[in-house]
Protein backbone atom coordinates (compact mmCIF):
# COMPACT_ATOMS: atom_id res chain seq x y z
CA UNK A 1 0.00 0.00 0.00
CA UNK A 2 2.53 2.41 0.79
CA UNK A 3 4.34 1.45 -2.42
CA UNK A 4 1.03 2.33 -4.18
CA UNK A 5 1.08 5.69 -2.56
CA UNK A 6 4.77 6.63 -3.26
CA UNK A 7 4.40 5.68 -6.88
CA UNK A 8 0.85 7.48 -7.10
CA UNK A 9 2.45 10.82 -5.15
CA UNK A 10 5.53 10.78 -7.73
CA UNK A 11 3.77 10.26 -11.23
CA UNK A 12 1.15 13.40 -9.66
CA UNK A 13 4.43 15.28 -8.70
CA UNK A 14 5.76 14.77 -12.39
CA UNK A 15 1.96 15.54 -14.01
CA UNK A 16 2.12 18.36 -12.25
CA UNK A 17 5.60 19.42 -13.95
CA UNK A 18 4.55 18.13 -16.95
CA UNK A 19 1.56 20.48 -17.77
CA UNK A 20 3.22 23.66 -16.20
CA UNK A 21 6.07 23.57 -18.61
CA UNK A 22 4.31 22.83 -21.74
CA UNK A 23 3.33 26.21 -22.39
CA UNK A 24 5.07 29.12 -21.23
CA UNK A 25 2.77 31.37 -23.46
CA UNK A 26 -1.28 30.59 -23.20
CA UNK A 27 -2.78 32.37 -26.18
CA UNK A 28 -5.27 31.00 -28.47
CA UNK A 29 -4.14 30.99 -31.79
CA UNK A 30 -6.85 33.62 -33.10
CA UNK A 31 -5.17 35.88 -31.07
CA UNK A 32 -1.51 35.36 -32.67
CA UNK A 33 0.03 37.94 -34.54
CA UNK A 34 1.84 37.57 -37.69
CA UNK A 35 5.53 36.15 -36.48
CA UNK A 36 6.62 38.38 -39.43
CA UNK A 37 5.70 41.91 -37.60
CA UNK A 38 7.75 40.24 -34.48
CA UNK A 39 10.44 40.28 -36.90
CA UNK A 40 10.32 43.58 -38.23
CA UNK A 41 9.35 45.00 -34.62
CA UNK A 42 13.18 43.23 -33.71
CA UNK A 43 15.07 44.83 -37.04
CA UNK A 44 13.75 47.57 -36.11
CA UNK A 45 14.92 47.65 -32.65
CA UNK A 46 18.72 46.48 -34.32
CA UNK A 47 18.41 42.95 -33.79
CA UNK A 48 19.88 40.52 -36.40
CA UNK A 49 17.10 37.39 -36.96
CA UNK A 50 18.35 34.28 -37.86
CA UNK A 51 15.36 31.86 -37.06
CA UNK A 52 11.70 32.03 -35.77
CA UNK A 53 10.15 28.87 -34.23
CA UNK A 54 7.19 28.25 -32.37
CA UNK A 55 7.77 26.71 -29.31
CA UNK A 56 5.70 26.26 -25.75
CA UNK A 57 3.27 27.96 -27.19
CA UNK A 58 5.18 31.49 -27.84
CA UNK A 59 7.43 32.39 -30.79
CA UNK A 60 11.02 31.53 -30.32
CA UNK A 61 13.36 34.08 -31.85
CA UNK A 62 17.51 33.41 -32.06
CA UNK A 63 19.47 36.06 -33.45
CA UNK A 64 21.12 38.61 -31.98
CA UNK A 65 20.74 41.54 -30.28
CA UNK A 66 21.14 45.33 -31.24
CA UNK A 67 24.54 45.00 -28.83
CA UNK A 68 25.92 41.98 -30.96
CA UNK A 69 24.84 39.36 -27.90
CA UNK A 70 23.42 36.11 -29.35
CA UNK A 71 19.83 35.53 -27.90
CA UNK A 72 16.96 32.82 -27.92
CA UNK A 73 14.13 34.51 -26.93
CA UNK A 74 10.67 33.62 -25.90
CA UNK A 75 8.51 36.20 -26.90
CA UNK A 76 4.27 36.24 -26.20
CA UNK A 77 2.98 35.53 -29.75
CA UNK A 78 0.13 38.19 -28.95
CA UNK A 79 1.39 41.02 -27.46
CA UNK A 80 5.59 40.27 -28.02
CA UNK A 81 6.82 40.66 -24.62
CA UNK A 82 9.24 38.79 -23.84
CA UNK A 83 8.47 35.89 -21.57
CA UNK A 84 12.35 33.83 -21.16
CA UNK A 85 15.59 34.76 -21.84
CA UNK A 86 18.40 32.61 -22.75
């Protein structure tokens, strides 16, 4: 029985962990804006784009920035704030 409950407790604990980190962005897709304005917001602001993916639900940008620092960037596919950094 205890066995039972361990195993039950752990596969909840990595359910749990699971669903939070599918998604980091939750929009509906209705409510997506074209990934090619992100990418002419980002020129605009001096950043060099070198790929734009979807991923966890947000748009995943890697490029660099207007500095010259390499980025891959999670950005909200509806409003493009940035949601990680990496």
């Amino acid at each position: 029985m205890k066995r039972f409950a361990l195993s039950l407790l752990i596969a909840s604990v990595a359910g749990i962990g699971t669903a939070a980190a599918e998604d980091i962005c939750n929009v509906p897709q209705a409510e997506w804006q074209p990934k090619e304005a992100l990418q002419q917001k980002l020129v605009s602001e001096g950043w060099t784009i070198k790929a734009i993916k979807i991923d966890e639900g947000c748009y995943e940008v890697y490029g660099k920035d207007a500095a010259g620092q390499r980025m891959e960037t999670y950005f909200d596919p509806k409003s493009f704030a940035v949601m990680k950094q990496d």
